[in-house]
C-alpha atoms as a PDB file:
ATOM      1  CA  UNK A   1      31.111  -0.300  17.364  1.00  0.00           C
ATOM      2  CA  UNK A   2      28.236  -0.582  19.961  1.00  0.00           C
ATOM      3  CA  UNK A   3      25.069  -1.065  18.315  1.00  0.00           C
ATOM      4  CA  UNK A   4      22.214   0.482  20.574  1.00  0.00           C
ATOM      5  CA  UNK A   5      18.683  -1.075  19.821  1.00  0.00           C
ATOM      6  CA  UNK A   6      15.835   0.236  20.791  1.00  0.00           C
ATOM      7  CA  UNK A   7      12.405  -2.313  19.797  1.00  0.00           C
ATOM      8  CA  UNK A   8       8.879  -0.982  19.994  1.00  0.00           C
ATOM      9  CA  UNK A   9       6.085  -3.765  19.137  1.00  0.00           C
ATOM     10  CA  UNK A  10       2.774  -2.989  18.243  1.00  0.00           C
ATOM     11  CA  UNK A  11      -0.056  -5.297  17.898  1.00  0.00           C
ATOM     12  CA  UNK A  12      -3.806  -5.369  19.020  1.00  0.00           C
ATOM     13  CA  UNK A  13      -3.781  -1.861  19.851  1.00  0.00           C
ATOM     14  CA  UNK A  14      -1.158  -1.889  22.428  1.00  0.00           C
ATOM     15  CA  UNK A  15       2.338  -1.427  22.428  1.00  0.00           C
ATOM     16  CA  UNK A  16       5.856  -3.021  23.982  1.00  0.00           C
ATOM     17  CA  UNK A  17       9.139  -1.546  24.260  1.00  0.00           C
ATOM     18  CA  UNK A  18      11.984  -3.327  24.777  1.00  0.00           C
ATOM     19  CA  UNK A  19      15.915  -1.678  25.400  1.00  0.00           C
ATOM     20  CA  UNK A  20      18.598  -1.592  27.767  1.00  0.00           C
ATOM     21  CA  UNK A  21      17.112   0.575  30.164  1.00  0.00           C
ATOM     22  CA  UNK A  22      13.435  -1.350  29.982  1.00  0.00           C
ATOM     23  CA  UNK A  23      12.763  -3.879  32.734  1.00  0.00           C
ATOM     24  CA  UNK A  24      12.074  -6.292  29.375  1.00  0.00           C
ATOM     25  CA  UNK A  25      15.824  -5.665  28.213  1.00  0.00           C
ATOM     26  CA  UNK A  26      16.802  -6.919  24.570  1.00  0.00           C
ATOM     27  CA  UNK A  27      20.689  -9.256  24.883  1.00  0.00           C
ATOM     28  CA  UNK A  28      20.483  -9.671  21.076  1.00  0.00           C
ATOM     29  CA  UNK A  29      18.346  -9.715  17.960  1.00  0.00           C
ATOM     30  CA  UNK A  30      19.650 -11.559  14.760  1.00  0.00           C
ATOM     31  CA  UNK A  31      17.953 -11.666  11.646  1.00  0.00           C
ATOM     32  CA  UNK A  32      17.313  -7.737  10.507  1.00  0.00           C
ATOM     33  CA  UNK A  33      20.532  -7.691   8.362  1.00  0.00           C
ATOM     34  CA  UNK A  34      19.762  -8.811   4.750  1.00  0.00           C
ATOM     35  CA  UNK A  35      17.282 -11.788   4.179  1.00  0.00           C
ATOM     36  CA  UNK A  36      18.115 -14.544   2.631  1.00  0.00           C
ATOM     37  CA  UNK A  37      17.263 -15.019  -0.974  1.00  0.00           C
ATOM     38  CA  UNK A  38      17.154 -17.775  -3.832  1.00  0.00           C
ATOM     39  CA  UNK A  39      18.205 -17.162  -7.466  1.00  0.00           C
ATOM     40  CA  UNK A  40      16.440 -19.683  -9.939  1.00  0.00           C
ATOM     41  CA  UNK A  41      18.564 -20.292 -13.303  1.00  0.00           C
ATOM     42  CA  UNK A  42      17.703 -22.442 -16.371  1.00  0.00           C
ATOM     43  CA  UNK A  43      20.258 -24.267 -18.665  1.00  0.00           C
ATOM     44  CA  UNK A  44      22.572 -22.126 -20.914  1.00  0.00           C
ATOM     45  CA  UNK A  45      24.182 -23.236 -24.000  1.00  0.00           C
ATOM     46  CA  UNK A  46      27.525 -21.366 -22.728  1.00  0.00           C
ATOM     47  CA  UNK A  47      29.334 -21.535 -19.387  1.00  0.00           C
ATOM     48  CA  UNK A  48      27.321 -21.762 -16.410  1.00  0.00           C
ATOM     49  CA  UNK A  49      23.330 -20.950 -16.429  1.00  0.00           C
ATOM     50  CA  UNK A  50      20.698 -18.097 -17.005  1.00  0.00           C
ATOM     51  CA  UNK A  51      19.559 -16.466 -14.083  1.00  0.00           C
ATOM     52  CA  UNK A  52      15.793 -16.019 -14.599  1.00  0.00           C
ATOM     53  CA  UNK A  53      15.096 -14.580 -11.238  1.00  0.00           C
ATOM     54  CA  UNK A  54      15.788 -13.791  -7.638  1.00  0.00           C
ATOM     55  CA  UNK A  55      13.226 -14.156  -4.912  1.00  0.00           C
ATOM     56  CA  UNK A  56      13.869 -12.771  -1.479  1.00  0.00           C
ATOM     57  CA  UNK A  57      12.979 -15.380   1.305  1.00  0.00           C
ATOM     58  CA  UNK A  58      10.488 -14.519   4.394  1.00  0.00           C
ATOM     59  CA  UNK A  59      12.325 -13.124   7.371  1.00  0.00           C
ATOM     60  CA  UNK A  60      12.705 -14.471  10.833  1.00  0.00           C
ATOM     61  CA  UNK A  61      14.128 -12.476  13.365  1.00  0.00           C
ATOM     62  CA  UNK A  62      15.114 -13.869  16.982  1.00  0.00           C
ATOM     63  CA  UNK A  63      15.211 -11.831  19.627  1.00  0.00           C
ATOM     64  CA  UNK A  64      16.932 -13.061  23.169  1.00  0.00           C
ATOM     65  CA  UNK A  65      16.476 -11.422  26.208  1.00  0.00           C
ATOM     66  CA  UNK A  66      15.584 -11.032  30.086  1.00  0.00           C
ATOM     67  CA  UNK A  67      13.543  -9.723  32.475  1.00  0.00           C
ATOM     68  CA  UNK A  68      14.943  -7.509  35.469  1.00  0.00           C
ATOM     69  CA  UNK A  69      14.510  -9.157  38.608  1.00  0.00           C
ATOM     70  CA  UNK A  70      12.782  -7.209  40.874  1.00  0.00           C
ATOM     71  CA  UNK A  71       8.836  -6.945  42.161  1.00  0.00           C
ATOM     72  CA  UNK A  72       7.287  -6.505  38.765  1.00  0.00           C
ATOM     73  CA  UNK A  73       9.598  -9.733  36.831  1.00  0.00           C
ATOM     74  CA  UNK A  74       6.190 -12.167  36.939  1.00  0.00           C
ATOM     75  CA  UNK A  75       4.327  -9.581  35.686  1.00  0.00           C
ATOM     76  CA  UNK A  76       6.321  -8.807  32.764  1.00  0.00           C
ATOM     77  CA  UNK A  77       6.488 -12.666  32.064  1.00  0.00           C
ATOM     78  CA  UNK A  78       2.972 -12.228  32.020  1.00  0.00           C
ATOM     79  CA  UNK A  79       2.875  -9.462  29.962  1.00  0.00           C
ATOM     80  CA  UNK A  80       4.957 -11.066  27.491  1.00  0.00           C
ATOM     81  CA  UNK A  81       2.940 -14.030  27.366  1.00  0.00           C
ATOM     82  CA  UNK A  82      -0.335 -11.991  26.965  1.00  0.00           C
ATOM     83  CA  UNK A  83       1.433  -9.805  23.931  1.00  0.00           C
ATOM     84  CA  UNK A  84       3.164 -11.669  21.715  1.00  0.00           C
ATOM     85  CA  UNK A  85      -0.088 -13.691  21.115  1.00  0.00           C
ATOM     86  CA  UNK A  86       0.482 -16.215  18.111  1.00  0.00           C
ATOM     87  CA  UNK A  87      -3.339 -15.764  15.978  1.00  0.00           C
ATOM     88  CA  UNK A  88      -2.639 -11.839  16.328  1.00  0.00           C
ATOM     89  CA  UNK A  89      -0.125 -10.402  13.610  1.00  0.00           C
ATOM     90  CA  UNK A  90       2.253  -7.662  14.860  1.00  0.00           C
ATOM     91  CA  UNK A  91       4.392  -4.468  14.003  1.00  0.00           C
ATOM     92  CA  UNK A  92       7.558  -4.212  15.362  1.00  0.00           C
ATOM     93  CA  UNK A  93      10.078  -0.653  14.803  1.00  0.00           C
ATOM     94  CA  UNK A  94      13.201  -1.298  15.244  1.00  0.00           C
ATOM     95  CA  UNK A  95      15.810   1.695  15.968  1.00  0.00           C
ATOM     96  CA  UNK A  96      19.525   1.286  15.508  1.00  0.00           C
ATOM     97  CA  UNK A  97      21.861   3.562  16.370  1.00  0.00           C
ATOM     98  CA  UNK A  98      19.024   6.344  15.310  1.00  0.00           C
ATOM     99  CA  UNK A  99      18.050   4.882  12.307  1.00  0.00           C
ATOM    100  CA  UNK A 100      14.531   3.430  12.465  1.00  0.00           C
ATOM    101  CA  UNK A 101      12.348   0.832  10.080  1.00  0.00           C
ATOM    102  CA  UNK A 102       9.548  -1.342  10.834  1.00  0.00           C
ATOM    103  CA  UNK A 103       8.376  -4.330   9.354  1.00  0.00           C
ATOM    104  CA  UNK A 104       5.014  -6.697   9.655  1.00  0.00           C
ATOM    105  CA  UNK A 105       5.568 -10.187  12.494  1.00  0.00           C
ATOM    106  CA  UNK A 106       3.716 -13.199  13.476  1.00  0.00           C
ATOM    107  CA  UNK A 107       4.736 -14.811  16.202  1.00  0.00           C
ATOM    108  CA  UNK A 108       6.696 -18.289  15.643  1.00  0.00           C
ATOM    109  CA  UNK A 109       7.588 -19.138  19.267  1.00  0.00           C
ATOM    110  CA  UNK A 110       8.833 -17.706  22.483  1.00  0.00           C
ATOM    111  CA  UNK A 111      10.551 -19.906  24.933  1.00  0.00           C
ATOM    112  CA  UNK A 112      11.964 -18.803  28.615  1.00  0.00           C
ATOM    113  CA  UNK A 113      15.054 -20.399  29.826  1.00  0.00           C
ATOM    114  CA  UNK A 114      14.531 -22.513  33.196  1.00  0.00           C
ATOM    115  CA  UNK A 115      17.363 -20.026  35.553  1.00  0.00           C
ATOM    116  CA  UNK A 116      18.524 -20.281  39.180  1.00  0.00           C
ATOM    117  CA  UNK A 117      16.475 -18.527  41.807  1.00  0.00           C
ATOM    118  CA  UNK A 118      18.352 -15.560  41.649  1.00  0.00           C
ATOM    119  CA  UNK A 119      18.790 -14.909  37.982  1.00  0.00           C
ATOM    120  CA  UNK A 120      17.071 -13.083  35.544  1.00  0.00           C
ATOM    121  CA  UNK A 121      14.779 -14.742  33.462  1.00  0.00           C
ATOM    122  CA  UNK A 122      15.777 -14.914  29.944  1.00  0.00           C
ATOM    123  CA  UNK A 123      13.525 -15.629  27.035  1.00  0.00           C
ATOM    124  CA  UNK A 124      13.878 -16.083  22.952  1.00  0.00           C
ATOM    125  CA  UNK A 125      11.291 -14.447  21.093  1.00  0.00           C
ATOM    126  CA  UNK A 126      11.207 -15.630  16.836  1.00  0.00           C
ATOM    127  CA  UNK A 127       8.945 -13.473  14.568  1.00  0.00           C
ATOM    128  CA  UNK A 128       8.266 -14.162  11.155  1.00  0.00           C
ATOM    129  CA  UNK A 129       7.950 -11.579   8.406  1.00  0.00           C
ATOM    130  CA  UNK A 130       6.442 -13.965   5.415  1.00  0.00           C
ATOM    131  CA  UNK A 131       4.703 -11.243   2.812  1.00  0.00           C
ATOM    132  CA  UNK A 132       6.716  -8.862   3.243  1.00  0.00           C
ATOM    133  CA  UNK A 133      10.602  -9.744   4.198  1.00  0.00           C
ATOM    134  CA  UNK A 134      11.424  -6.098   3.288  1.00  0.00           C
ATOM    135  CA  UNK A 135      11.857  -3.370   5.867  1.00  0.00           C
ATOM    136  CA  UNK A 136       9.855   0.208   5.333  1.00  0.00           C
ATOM    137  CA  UNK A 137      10.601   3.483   6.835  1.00  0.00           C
ATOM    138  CA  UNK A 138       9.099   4.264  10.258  1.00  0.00           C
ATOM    139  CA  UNK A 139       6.895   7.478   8.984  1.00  0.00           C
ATOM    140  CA  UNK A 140       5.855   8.059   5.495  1.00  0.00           C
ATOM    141  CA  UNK A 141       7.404  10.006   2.921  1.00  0.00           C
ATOM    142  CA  UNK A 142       5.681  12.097   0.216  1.00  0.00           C
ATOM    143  CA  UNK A 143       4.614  15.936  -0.011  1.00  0.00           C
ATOM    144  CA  UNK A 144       2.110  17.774  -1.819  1.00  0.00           C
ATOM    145  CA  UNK A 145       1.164  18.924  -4.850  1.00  0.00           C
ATOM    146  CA  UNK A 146      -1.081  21.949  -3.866  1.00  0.00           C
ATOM    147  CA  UNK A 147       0.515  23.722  -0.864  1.00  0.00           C
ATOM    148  CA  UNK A 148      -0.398  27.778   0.693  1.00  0.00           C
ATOM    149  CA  UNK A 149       2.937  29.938   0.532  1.00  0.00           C
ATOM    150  CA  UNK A 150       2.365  32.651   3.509  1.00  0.00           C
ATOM    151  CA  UNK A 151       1.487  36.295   2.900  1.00  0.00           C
ATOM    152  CA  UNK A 152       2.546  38.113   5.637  1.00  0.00           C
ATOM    153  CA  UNK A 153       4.261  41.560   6.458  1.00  0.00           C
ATOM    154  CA  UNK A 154       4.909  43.167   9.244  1.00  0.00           C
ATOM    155  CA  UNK A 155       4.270  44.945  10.816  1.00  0.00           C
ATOM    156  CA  UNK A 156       1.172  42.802  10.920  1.00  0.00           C
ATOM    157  CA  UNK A 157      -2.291  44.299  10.536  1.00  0.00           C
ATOM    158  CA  UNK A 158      -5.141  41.840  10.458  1.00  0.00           C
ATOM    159  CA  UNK A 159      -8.428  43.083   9.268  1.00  0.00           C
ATOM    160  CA  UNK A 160     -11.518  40.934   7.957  1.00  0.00           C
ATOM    161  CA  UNK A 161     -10.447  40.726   4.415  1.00  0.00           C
ATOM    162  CA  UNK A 162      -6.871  40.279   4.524  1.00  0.00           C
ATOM    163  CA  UNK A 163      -5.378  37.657   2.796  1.00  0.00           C
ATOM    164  CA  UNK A 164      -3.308  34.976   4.790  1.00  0.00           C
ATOM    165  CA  UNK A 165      -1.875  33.240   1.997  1.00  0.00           C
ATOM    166  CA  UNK A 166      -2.149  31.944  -1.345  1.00  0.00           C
ATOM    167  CA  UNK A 167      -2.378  28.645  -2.637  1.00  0.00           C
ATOM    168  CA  UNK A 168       0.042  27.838  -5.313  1.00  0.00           C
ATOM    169  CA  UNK A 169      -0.692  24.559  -8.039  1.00  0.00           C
ATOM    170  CA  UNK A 170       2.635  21.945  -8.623  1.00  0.00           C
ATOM    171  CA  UNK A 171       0.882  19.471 -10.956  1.00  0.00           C
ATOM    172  CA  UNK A 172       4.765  17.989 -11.280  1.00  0.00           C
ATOM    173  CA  UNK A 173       6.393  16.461  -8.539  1.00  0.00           C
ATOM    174  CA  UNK A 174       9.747  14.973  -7.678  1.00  0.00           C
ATOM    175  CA  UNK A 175       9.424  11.830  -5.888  1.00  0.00           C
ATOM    176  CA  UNK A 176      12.664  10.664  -4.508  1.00  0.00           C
ATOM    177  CA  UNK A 177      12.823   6.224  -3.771  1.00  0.00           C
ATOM    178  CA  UNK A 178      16.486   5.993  -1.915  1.00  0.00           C
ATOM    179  CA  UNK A 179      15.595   2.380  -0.367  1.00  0.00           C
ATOM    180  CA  UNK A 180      16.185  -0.842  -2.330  1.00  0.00           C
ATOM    181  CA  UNK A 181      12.982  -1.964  -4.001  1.00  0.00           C
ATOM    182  CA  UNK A 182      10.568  -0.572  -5.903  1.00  0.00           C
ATOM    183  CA  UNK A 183       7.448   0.860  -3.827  1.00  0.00           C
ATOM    184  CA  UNK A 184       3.998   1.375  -3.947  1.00  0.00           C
ATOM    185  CA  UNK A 185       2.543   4.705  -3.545  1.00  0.00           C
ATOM    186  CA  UNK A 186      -0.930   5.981  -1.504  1.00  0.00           C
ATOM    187  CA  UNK A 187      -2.537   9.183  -3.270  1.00  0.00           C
ATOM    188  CA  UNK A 188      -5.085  11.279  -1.141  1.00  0.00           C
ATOM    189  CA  UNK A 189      -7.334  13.566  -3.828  1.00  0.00           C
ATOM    190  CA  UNK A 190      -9.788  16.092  -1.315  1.00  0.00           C
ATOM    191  CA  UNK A 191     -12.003  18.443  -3.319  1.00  0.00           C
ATOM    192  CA  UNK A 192     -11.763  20.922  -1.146  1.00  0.00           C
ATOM    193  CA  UNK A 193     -12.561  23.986  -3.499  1.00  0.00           C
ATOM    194  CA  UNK A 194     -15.598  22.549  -5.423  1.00  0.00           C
ATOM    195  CA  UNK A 195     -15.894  20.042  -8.288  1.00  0.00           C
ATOM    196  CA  UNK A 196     -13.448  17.928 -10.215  1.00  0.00           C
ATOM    197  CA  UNK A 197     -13.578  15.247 -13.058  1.00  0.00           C
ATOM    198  CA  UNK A 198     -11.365  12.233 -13.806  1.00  0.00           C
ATOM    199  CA  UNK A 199      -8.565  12.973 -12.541  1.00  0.00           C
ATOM    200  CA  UNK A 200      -5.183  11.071 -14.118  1.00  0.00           C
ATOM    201  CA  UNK A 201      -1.802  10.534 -12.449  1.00  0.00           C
ATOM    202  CA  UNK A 202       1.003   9.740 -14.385  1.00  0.00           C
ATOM    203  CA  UNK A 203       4.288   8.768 -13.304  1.00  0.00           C
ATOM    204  CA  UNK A 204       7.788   9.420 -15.190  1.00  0.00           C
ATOM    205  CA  UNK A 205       5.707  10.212 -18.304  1.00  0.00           C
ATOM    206  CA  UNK A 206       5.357   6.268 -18.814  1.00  0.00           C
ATOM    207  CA  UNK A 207       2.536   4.526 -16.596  1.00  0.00           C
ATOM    208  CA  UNK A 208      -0.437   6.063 -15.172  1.00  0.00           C
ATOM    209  CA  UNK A 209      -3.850   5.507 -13.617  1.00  0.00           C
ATOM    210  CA  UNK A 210      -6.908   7.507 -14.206  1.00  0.00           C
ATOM    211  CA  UNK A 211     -10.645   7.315 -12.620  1.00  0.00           C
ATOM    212  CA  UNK A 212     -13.486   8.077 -14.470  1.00  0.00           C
ATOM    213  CA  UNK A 213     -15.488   9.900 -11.405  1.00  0.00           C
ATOM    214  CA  UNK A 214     -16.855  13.135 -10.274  1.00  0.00           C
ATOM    215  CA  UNK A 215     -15.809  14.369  -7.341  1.00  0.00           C
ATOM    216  CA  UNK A 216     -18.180  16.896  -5.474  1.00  0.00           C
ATOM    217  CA  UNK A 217     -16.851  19.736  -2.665  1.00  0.00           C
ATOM    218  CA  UNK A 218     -14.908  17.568   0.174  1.00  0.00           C
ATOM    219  CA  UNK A 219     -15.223  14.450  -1.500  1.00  0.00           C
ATOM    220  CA  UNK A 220     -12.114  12.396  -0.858  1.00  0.00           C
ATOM    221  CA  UNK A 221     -10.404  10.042  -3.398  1.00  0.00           C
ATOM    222  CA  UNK A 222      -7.608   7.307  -2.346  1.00  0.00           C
ATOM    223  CA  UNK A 223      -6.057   5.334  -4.963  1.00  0.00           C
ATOM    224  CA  UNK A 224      -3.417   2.836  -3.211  1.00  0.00           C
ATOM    225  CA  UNK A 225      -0.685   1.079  -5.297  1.00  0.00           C
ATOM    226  CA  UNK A 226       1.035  -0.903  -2.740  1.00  0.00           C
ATOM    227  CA  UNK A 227       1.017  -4.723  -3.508  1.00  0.00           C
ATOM    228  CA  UNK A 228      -1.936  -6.456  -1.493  1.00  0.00           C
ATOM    229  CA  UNK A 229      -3.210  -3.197  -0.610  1.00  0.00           C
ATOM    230  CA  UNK A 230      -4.618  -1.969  -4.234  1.00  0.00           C
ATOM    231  CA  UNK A 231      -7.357  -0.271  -4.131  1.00  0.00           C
ATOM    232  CA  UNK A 232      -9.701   3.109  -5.455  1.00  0.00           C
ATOM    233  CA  UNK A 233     -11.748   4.174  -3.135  1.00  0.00           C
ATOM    234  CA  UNK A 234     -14.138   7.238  -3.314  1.00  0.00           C
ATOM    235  CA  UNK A 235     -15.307   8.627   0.825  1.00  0.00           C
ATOM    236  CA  UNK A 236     -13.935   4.856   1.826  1.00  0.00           C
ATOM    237  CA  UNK A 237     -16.347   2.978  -1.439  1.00  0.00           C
ATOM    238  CA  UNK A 238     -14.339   0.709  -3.771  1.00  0.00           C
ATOM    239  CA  UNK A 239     -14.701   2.336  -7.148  1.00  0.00           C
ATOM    240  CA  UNK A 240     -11.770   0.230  -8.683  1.00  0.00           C
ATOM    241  CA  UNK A 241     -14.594  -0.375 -11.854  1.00  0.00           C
ATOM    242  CA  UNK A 242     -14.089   3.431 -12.375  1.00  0.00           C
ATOM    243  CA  UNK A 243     -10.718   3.232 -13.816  1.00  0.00           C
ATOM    244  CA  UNK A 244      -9.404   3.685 -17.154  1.00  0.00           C
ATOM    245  CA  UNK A 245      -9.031   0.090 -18.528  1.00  0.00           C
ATOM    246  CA  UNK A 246      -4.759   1.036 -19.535  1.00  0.00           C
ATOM    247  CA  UNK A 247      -3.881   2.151 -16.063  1.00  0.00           C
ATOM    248  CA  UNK A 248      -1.428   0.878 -13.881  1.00  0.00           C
ATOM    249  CA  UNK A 249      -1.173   0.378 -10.044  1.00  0.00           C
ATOM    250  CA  UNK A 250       2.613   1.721 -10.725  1.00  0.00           C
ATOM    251  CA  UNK A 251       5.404   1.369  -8.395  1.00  0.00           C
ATOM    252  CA  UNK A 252       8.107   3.717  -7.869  1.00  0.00           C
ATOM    253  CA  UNK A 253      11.526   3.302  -9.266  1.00  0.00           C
ATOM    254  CA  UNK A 254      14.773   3.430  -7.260  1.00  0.00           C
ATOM    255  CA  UNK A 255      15.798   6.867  -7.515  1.00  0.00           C
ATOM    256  CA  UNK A 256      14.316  10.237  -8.863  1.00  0.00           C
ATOM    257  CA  UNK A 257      10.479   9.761 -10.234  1.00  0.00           C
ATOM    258  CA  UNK A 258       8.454  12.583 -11.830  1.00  0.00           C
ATOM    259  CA  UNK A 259       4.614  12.007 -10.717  1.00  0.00           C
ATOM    260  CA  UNK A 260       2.035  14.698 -12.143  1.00  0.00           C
ATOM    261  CA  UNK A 261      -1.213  14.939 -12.554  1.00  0.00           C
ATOM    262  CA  UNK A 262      -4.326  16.285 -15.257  1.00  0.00           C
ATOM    263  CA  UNK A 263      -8.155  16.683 -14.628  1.00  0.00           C
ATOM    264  CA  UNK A 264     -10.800  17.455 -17.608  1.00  0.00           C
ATOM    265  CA  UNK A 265     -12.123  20.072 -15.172  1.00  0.00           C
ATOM    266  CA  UNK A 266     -11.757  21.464 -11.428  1.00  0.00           C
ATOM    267  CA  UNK A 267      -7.606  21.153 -11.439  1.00  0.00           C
ATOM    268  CA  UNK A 268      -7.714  23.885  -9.083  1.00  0.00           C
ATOM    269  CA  UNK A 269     -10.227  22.247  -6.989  1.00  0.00           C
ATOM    270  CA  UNK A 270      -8.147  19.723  -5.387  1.00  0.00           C
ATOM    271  CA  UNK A 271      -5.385  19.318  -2.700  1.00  0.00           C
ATOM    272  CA  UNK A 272      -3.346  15.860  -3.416  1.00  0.00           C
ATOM    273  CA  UNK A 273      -1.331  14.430  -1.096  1.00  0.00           C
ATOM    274  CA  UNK A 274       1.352  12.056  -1.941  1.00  0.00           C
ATOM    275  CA  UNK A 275       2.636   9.199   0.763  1.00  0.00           C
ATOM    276  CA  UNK A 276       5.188   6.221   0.320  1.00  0.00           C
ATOM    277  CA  UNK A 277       7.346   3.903   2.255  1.00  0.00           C
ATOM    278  CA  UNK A 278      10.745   3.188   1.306  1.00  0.00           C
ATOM    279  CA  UNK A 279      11.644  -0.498   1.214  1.00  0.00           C
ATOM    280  CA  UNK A 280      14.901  -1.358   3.000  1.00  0.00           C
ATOM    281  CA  UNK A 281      17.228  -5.421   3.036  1.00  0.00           C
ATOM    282  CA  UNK A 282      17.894  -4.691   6.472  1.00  0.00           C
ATOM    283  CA  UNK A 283      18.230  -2.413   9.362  1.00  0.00           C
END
């Protein structure tokens, strides 16, 4: 089969695209299959040895490729150069055969191959993914647990008091984890109807988090369980103090999870919106 890739880079608030129809063209990339990974053991009594764990090694990924020779190839060996800028950390979305994940980079080297006159100019690019060897999705997954249903009929008459919709309260929710790890979640809590207290989210009826806080009309609440992300934070304040001391920054599971939520007051106050990535060995 013909594997079509198709690389954007982001980093320092510009982006790079590289594919076959790109003057930066992409010959191959290697390393966005599984990582490589280590399983520790200790001494058994019976055949063989335990395994105690498995760790997933950091990721490099090397990318060879050239530059089409025409008017603009010293530019774009500039603009290579310029980009993939070692002290500045990257993003890089990779899309194969129309499925797309992304991951973190730093740069480890790139390195141009000495042509002829009249060849391209080639180049191997090697990123690094050390914290986090996994792959995500491109966008976000997640719903909502407050949503309007429409009201309409038609024919359509509008008048100043007729209803658009309604708003209709899920406090359960069915969050689906396909990838392959376990994945933190970001929850967005917006008091948009008035005044709410301690709200607590509980996941599969098991763990759960819960902040001890008021929240006034438009107030906005963002509890993030991703690892080296966590964080509770009330209109962009840490509040992590404000939590229950038993909660959990919980991750979901691989498969179906049940997330739903309780308030002492003001349940019907509050839109929640639910966002995760899936985690992914390869591409």
């Amino acid at each position: 089969m013909n594997y079509n890739h198709n690389l954007i880079f982001k980093s320092n608030k510009k982006e790079l695209e590289m594919n076959d129809k790109t003057d930066i063209k992409v010959i191959d990339i290697q390393g966005i299959e599984a990582s490589s990974y280590t399983i520790n053991t200790a001494q058994s009594e019976q055949d063989g040895s335990t395994v105690t764990s498995v760790k997933i090694e950091a990721r490099e990924i090397t990318i060879t490729g050239d530059i089409e020779k025409n008017e603009s190839e010293l530019v774009n060996r500039e603009k290579l150069i310029r980009f993939f800028n070692p002290k500045q950390e990257g993003e890089i979305i990779i899309t194969r055969n129309n499925i797309s994940r992304k991951i973190q980079y730093r740069v480890s080297s790139l390195d141009f191959i000495t042509n002829k006159m009249y060849e391209c100019i080639d180049f191997t690019l090697v990123l690094e993914s050390t914290e986090e060897p996994y792959f995500s999705d491109a966008k976000n997954s997640g719903n909502y647990l407050t949503a309007v249903s429409p009201q309409f009929t038609f024919p359509l008459i509008i008048s100043p008091t007729k209803i658009m919709g309604y708003r209709t309260f899920k406090p359960v929710m069915p969050l689906v984890n396909d990838g392959d790890k376990e994945t933190g979640i970001e929850i967005i809590v917006t008091a948009k109807r008035g005044k709410m207290d301690n709200i607590k989210l509980i996941l599969n009826n098991n763990e759960y988090i819960k902040v001890n806080v008021t929240l006034n009309q438009w107030d906005e609440l963002r509890i993030n369980t991703n690892p080296r992300k966590k964080s509770v934070m009330l209109n962009g304040v840490n509040i992590i103090n404000k939590i229950d001391r038993n909660s959990t920054f919980f991750n979901l599971k691989i498969g179906k999870n049940i997330l739903k939520y309780e308030c002492e007051n003001g349940n019907t106050n509050i839109d929640i919106d639910v966002q995760f990535y899936r985690k992914y060995l390869g591409v």
